[in-house]
Protein backbone atom coordinates (compact mmCIF):
# COMPACT_ATOMS: atom_id res chain seq x y z
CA UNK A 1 17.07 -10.86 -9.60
CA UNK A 2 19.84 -13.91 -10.21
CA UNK A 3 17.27 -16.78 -10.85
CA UNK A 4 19.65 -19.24 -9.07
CA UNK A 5 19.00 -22.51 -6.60
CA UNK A 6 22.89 -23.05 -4.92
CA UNK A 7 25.07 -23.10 -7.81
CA UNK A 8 23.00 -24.37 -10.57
CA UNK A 9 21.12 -21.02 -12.33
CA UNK A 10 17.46 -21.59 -13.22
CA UNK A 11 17.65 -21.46 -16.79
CA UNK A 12 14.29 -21.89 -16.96
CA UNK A 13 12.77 -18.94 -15.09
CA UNK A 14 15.24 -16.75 -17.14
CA UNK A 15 13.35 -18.21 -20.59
CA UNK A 16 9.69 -17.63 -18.70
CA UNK A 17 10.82 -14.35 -18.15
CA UNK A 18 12.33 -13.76 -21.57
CA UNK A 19 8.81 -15.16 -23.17
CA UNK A 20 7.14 -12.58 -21.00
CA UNK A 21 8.77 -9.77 -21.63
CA UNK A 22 9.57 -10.26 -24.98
CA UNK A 23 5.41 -10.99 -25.25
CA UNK A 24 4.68 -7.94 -23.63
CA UNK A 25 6.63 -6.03 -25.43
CA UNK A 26 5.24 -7.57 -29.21
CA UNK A 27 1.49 -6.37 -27.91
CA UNK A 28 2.57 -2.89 -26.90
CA UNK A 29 4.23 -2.11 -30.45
CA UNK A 30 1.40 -3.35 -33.07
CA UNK A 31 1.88 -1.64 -36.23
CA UNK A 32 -1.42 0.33 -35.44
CA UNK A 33 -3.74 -0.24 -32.91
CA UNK A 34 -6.63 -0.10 -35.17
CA UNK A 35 -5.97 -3.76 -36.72
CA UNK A 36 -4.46 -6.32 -34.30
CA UNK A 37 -5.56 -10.08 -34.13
CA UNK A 38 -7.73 -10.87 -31.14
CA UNK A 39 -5.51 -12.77 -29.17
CA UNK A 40 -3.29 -9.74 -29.46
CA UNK A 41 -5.61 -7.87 -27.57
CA UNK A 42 -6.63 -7.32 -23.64
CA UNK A 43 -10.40 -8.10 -22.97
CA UNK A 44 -12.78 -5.12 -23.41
CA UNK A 45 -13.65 -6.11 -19.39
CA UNK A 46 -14.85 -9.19 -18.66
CA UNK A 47 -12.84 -12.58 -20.35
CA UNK A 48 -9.40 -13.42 -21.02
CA UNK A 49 -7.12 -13.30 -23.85
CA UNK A 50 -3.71 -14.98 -24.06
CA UNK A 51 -2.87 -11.25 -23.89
CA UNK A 52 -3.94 -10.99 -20.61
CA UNK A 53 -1.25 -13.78 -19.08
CA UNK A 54 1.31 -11.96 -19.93
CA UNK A 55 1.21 -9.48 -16.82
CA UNK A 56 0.35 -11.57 -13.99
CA UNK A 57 2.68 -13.76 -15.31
CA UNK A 58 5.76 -11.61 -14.97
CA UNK A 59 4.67 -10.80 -11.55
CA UNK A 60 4.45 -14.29 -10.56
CA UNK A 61 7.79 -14.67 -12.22
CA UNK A 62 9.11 -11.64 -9.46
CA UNK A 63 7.57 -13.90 -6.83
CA UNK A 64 9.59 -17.24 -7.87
CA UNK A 65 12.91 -15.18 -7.74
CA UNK A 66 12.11 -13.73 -4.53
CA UNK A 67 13.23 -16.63 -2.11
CA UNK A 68 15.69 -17.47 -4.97
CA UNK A 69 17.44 -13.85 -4.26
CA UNK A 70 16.75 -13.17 -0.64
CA UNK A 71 17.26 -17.07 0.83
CA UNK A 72 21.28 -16.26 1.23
CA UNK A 73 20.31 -12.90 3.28
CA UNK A 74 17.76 -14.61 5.49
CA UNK A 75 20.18 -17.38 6.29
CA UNK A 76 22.94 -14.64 6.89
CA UNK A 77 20.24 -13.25 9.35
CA UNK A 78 18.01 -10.40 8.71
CA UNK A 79 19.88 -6.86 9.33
CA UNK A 80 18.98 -2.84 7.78
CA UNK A 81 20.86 -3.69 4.81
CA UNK A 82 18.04 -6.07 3.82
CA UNK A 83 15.59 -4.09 4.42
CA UNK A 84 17.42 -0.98 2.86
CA UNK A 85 18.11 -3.41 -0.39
CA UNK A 86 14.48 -4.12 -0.69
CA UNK A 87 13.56 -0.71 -0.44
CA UNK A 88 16.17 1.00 -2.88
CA UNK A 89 15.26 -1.74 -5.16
CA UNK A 90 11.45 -0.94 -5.06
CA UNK A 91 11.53 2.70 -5.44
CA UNK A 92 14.22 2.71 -8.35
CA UNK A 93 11.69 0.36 -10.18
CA UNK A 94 8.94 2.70 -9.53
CA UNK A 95 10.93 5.69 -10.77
CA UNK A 96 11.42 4.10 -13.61
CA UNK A 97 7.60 3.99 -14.34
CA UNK A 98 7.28 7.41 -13.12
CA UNK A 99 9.90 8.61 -15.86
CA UNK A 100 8.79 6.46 -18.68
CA UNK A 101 5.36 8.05 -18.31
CA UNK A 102 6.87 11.75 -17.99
CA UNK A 103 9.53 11.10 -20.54
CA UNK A 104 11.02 13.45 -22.32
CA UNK A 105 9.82 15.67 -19.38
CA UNK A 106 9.54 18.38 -21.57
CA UNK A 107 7.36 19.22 -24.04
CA UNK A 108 8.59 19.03 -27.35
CA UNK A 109 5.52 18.58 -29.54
CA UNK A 110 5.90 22.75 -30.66
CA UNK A 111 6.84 21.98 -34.31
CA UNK A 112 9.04 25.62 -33.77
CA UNK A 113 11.66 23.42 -31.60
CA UNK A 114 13.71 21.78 -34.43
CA UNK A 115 14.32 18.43 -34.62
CA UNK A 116 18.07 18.03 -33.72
CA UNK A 117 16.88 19.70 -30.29
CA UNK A 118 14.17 17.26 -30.05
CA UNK A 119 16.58 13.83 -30.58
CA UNK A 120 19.61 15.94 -28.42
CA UNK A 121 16.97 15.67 -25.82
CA UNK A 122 15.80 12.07 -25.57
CA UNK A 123 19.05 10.50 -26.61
CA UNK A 124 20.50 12.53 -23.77
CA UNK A 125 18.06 11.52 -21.15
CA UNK A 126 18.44 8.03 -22.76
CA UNK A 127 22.27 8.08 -22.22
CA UNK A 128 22.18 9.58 -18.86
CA UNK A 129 19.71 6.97 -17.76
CA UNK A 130 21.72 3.99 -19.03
CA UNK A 131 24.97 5.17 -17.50
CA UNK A 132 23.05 5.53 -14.03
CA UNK A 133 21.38 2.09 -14.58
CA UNK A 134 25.30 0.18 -15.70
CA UNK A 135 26.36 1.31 -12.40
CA UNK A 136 28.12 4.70 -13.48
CA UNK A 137 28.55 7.27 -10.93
CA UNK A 138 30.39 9.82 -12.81
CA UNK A 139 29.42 10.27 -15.83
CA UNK A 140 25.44 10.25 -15.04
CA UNK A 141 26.54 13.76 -13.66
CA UNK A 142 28.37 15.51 -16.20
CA UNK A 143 25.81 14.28 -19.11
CA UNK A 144 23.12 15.51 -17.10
CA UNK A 145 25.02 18.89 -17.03
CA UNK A 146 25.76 19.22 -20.57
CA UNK A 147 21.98 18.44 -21.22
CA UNK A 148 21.26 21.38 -19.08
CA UNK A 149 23.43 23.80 -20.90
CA UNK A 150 22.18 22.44 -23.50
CA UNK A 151 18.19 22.96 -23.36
CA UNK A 152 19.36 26.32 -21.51
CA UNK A 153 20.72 27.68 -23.99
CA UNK A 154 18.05 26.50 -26.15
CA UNK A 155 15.54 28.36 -23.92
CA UNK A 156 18.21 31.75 -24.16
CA UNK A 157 17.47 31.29 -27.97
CA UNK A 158 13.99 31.82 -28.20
CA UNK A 159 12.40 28.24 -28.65
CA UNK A 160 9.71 27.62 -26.66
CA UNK A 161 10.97 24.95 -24.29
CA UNK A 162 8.49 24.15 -21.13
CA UNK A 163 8.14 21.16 -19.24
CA UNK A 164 5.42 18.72 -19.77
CA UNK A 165 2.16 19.43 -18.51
CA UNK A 166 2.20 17.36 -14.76
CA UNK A 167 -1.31 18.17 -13.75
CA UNK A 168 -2.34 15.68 -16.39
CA UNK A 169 0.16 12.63 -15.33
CA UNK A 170 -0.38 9.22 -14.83
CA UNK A 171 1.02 7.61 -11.85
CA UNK A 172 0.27 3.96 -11.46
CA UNK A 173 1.51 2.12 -14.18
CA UNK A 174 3.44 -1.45 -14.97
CA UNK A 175 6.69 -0.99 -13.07
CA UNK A 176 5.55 0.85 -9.94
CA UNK A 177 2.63 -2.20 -10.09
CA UNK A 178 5.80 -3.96 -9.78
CA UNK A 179 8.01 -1.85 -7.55
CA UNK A 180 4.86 -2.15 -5.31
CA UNK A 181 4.16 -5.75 -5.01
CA UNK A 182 7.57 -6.58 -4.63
CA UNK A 183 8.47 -4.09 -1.96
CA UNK A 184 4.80 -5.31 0.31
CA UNK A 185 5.66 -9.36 -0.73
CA UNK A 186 9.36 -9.03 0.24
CA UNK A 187 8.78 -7.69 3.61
CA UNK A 188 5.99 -10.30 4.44
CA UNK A 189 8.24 -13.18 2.85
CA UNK A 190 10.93 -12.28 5.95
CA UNK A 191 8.52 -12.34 8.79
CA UNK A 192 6.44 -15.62 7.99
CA UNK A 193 6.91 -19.12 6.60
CA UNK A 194 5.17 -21.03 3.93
CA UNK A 195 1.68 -21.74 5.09
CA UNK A 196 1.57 -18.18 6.77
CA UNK A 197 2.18 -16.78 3.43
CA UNK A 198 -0.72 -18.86 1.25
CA UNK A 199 -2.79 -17.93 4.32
CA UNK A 200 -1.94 -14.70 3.76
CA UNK A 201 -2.26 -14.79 -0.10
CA UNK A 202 -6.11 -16.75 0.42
CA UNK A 203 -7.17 -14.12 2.77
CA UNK A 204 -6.36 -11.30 0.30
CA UNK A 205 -8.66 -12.79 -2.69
CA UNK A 206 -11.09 -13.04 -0.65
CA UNK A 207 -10.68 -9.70 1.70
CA UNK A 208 -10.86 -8.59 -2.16
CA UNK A 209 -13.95 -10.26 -3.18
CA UNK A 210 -15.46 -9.11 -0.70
CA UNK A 211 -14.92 -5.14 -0.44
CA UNK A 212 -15.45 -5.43 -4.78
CA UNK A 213 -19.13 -6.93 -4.01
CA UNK A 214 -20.84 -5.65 -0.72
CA UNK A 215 -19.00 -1.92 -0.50
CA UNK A 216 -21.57 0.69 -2.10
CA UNK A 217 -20.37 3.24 -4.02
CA UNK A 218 -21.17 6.91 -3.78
CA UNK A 219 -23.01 8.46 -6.31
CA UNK A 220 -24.19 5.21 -8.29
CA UNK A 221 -27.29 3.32 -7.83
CA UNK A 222 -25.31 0.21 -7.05
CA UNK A 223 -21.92 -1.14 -7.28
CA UNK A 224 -21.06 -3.74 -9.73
CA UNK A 225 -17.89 -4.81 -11.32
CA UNK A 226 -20.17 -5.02 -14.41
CA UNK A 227 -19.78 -1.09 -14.70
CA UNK A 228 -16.38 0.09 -15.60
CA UNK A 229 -17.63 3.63 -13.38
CA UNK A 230 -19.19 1.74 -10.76
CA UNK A 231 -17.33 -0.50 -8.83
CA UNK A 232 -15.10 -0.08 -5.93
CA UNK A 233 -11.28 -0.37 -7.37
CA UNK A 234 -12.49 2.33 -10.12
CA UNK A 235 -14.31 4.70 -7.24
CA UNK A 236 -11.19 4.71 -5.21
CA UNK A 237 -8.21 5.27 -7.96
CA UNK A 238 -10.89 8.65 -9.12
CA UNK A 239 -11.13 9.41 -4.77
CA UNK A 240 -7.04 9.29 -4.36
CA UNK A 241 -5.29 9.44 -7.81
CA UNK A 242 -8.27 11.55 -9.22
CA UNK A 243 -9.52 11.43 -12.87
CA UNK A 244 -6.08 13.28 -14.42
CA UNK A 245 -3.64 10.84 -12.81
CA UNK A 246 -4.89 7.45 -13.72
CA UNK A 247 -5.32 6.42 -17.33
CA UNK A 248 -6.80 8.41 -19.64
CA UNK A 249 -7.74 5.99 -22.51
CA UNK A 250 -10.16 4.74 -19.63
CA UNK A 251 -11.05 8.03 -17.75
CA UNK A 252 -12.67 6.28 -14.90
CA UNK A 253 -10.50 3.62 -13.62
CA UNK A 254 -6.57 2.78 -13.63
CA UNK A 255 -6.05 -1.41 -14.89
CA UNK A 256 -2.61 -0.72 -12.58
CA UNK A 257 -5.12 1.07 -9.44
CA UNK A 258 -4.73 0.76 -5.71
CA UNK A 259 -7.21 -1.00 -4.89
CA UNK A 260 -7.17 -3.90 -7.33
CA UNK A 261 -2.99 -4.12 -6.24
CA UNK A 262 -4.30 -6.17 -3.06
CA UNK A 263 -4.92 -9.51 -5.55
CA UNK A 264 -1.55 -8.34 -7.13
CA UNK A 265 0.39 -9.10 -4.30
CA UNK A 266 -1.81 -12.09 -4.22
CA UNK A 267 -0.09 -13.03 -7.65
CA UNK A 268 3.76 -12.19 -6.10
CA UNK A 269 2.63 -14.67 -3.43
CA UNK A 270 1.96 -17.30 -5.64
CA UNK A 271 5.47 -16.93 -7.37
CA UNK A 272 6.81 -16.75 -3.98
CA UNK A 273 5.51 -20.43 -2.67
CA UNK A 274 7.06 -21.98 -6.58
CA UNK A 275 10.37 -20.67 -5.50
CA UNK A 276 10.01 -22.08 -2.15
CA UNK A 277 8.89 -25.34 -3.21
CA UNK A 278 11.43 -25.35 -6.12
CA UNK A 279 14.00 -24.64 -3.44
CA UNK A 280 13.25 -27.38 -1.24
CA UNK A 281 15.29 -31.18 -0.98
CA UNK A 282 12.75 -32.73 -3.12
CA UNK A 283 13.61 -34.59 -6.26
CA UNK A 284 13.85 -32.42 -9.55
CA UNK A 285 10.82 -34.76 -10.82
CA UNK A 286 8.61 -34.51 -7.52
CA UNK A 287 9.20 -30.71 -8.05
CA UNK A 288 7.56 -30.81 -11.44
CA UNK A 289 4.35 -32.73 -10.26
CA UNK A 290 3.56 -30.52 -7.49
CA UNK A 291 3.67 -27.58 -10.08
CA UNK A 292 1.10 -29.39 -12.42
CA UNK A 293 -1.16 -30.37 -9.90
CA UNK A 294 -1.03 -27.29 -7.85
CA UNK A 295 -1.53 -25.40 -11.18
CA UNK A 296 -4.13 -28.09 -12.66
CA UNK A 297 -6.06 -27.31 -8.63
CA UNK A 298 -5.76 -23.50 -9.38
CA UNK A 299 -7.21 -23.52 -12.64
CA UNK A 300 -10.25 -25.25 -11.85
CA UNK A 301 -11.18 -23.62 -8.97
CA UNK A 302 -10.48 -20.48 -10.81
CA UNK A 303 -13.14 -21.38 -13.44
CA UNK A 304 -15.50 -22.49 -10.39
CA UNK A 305 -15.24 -18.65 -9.28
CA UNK A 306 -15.61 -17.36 -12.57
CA UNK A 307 -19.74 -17.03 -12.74
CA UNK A 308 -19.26 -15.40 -9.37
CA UNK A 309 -16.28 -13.54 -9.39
CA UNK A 310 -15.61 -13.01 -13.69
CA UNK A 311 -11.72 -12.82 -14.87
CA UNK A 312 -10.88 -9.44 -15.33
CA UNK A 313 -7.62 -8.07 -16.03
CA UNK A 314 -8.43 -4.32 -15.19
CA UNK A 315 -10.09 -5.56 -11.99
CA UNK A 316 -7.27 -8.03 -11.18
CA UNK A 317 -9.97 -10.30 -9.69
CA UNK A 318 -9.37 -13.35 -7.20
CA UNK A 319 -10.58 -15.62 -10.27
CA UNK A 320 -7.96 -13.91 -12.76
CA UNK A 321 -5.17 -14.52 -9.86
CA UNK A 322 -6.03 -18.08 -9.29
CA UNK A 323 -6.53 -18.86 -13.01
CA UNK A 324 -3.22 -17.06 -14.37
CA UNK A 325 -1.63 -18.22 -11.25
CA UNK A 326 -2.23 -22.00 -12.13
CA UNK A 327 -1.32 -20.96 -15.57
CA UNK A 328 2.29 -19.76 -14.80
CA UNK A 329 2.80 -23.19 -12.47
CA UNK A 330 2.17 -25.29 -15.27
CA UNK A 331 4.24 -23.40 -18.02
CA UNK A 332 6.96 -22.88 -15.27
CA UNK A 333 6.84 -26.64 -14.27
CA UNK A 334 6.99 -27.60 -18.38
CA UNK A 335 10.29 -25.09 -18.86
CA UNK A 336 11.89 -27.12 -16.01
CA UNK A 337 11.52 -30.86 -16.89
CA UNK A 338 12.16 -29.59 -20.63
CA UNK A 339 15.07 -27.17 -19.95
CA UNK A 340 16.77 -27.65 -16.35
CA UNK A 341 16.35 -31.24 -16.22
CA UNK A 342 16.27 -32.86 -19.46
CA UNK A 343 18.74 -30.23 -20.96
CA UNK A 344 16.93 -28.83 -23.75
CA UNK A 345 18.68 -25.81 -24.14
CA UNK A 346 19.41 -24.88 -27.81
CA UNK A 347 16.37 -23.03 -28.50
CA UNK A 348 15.96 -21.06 -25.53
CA UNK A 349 18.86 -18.69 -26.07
CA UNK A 350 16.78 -15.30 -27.77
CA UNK A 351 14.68 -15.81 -24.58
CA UNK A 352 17.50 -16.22 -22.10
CA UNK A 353 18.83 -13.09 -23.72
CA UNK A 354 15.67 -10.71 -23.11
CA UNK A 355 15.17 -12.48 -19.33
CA UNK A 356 18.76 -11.86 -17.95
CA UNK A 357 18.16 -7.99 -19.54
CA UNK A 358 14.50 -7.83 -19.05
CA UNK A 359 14.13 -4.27 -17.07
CA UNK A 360 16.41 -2.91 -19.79
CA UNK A 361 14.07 -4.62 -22.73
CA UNK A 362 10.73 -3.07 -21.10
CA UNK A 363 11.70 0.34 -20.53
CA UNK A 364 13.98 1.10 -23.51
CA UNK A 365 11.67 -0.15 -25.90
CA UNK A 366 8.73 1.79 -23.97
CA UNK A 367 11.03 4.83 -24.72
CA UNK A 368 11.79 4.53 -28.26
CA UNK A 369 7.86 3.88 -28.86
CA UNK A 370 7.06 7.01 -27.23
CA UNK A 371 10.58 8.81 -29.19
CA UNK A 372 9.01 7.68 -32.29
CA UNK A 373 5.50 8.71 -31.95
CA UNK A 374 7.60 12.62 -31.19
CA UNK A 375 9.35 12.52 -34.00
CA UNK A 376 7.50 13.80 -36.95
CA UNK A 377 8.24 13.08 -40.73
CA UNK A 378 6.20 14.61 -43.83
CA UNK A 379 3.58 11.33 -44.81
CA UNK A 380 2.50 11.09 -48.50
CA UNK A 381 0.11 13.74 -48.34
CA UNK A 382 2.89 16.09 -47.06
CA UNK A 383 0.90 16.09 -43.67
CA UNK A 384 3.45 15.16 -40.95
CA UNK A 385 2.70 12.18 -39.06
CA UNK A 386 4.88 10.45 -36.42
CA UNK A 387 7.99 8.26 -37.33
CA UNK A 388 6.37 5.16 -36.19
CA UNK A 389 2.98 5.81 -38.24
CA UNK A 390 5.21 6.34 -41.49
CA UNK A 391 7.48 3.44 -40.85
CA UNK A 392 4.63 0.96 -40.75
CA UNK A 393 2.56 2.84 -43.48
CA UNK A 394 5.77 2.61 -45.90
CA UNK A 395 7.11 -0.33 -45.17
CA UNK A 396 4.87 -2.62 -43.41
CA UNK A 397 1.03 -1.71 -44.59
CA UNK A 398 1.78 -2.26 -48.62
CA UNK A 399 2.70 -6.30 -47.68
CA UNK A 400 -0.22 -7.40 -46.25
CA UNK A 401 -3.63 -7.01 -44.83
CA UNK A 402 -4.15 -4.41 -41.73
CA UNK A 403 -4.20 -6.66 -39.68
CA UNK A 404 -0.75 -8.66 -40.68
CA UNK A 405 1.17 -6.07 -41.50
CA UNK A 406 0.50 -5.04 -37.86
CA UNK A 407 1.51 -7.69 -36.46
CA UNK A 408 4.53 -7.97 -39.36
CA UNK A 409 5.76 -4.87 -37.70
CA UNK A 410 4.88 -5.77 -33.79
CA UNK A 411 7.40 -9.28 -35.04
CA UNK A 412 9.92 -7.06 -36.02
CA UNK A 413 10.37 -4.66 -33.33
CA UNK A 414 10.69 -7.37 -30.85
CA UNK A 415 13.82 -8.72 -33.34
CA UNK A 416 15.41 -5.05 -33.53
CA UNK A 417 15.48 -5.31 -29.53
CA UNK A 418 16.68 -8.67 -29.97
CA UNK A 419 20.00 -7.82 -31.95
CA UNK A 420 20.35 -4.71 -29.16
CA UNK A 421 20.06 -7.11 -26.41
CA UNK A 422 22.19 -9.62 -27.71
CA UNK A 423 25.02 -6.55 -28.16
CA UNK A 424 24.20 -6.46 -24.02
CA UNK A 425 24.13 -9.86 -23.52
CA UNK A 426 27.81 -10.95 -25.35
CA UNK A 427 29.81 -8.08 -23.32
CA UNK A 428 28.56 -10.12 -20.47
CA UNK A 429 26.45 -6.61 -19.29
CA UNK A 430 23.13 -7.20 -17.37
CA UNK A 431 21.08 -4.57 -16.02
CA UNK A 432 19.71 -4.99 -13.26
CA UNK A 433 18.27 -2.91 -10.17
């Protein structure tokens, strides 16, 4: 969304959104995942690492753009097409998830399909995608045919090309998290007005609350959201999703689940009120204050909650929403006075580069990750390991400690996207959904 209040674009919600995503995408690429510094990493359950901002924080960010994007509309009067806009937009972000999880749809881990087949493949589906995504109509078409004739006729030639095994899928995930809150938050944000909508957003953490600590759970001895098994949110992503859709690292619950999306849209809510109160007639400085102290509020009463209700990223509890919530004010309300009003502007232009392009950051470089753990090259004991293992163990492992090196590699992966979203950003070409 167009992070703009009249004519004036909000540079600095387009640098919290850079940070972000450029942070989220630096802790999903370690070098290996068996050495990263702690801050680096989510909390096993219970706690919070810096790590653990970065999500809510992006949501939030959706929030503040929401009144931002959809204030024009509203004032136009609400018809279909805003409705149908909000929609379309919504499910195209969840696709998205839904295809960087299946990606490359097939399954080409048979060391018999050769490897010119294998990159054919994903840079194909990675072309086609980017074509749809740049607003192609076209050519979307005809490179999705030649693909076809292509992995035809490498099924007519004897390699054994199958699609992916589906029964073992993950559904929920980041975007459709996303897709999800924004689709529920957008629709409530044109029915109701400001106090309506913290009402609404109070209700939930507690409604939340709640259900997570009175609601026994079948086949435990109690419910606690001290048991990763036995707690509500997990009990009902295994009852709906079941155990080979939701993630597998954790078997028993999804961190993206169904349940714990309620507080979620709790978080989009939050973002939704900033961009409200950043769009009202109040001076640029007033605007600022009320984000500190609103934020300064949040964060203590999120710490009051804590002993009772602990900060959990995986649970997305009503303490986690209120503390990361406060969080988000107070670094949005610090970009602001520092960048929109007092002009501060030089350094912020690698992080206005990966916000204006963020969806395009996110998934591409959540494709290549997954395009370079497929790709196999001989290691030095003429084993064959993936690309991204033998990158970092050449390269990257001899320079440093584990744990350095790791994060010497995460450092540079976010700079290769960097230089690839700059080529985006200086041909003036923003993708956007």
């Amino acid at each position: 969304m167009a992070a703009e209040l009249g004519q004036t674009r909000l540079i600095s919600l387009d640098v919290f959104r850079g940070m972000t995503i450029a942070g989220m995408v630096m802790v999903n690429n370690p070098g290996t995942w068996s050495a990263i510094y702690p801050p680096l990493q989510h909390a096993e359950w219970h706690g919070i690492t810096p790590t653990d901002y970065i999500f809510p924080f992006f949501l939030f960010i959706v929030g503040v753009a929401i009144p931002i994007a959809l204030g024009k509309r509203i004032e136009e009067g609400i018809t279909n097409k805003v409705y149908f806009k909000i929609l379309s937009r919504a499910a195209l972000i969840f696709f998205l998830g839904l295809f960087m999880a299946a990606f490359p749809l097939f399954d080409l881990s048979k060391p018999e399909i050769p490897l010119f087949a294998k990159l054919v493949t994903m840079f194909g589906l990675l072309t086609i995608l980017y074509l749809w995504l740049t607003g192609k109509t076209r050519e979307p078409l005809i490179g999705l045919a030649l693909l076809a004739a292509f992995l035809a006729a490498l099924y007519l030639a004897g390699y054994p090309l199958v699609f992916r095994n589906f029964q073992i899928f993950r559904i929920p995930g980041v975007l459709q998290r996303i897709a999800v809150c924004y689709l529920i938050t957008s629709v409530i944000f044109l029915h109701v007005n400001w106090k309506q909508l913290a009402i609404i957003g109070i209700v939930l953490l507690l409604f939340y609350w709640l259900l997570m600590s009175i609601v026994p759970i079948p086949g435990c001895d109690f419910s606690t959201i001290n048991d990763k098994a036995c707690n509500l949110a997990a009990f009902v992503d295994r009852a709906i999703l079941g155990t080979n859709h939701i993630w597998q690292s954790a078997k028993v619950y999804d961190p993206e689940g169904i349940l714990s999306t309620l507080p979620a849209i709790a978080t989009t809510i939050s973002g939704v009120l900033t961009g409200l109160w950043l769009k009202s007639k109040r001076t640029e400085l007033e605007k600022v204050a009320g984000m500190f102290f609103v934020g300064l509020i949040l964060i203590v009463l999120a710490w009051c909650w804590n002993p009772f209700f602990p900060f959990n990223k995986a649970l997305w509890t009503s303490s986690y929403v209120l503390y990361t919530s406060g969080l988000a004010l107070c670094f949005l309300g610090f970009c602001y006075f520092l960048i929109d009003i007092k002009g501060y502007r030089a350094w912020t232009t690698p992080f206005v580069i990966f916000g204006v392009n963020a969806l395009a950051l996110f998934v591409g470089s959540g494709l290549m990750a997954r395009m370079m753990s497929i790709v196999k090259v001989a290691g030095a004991d003429g084993k064959e390991i993936g690309l991204q293992t033998w990158i970092y163990q050449t390269i990257f492992a001899p320079l440093a400690d584990a744990r350095t090196s790791s994060l010497m590699y995460a450092v540079c992966f976010i700079l290769f996207w960097l230089f690839l979203m700059w080529l985006l950003y200086r041909k003036r070409i923003y993708i956007k959904v």
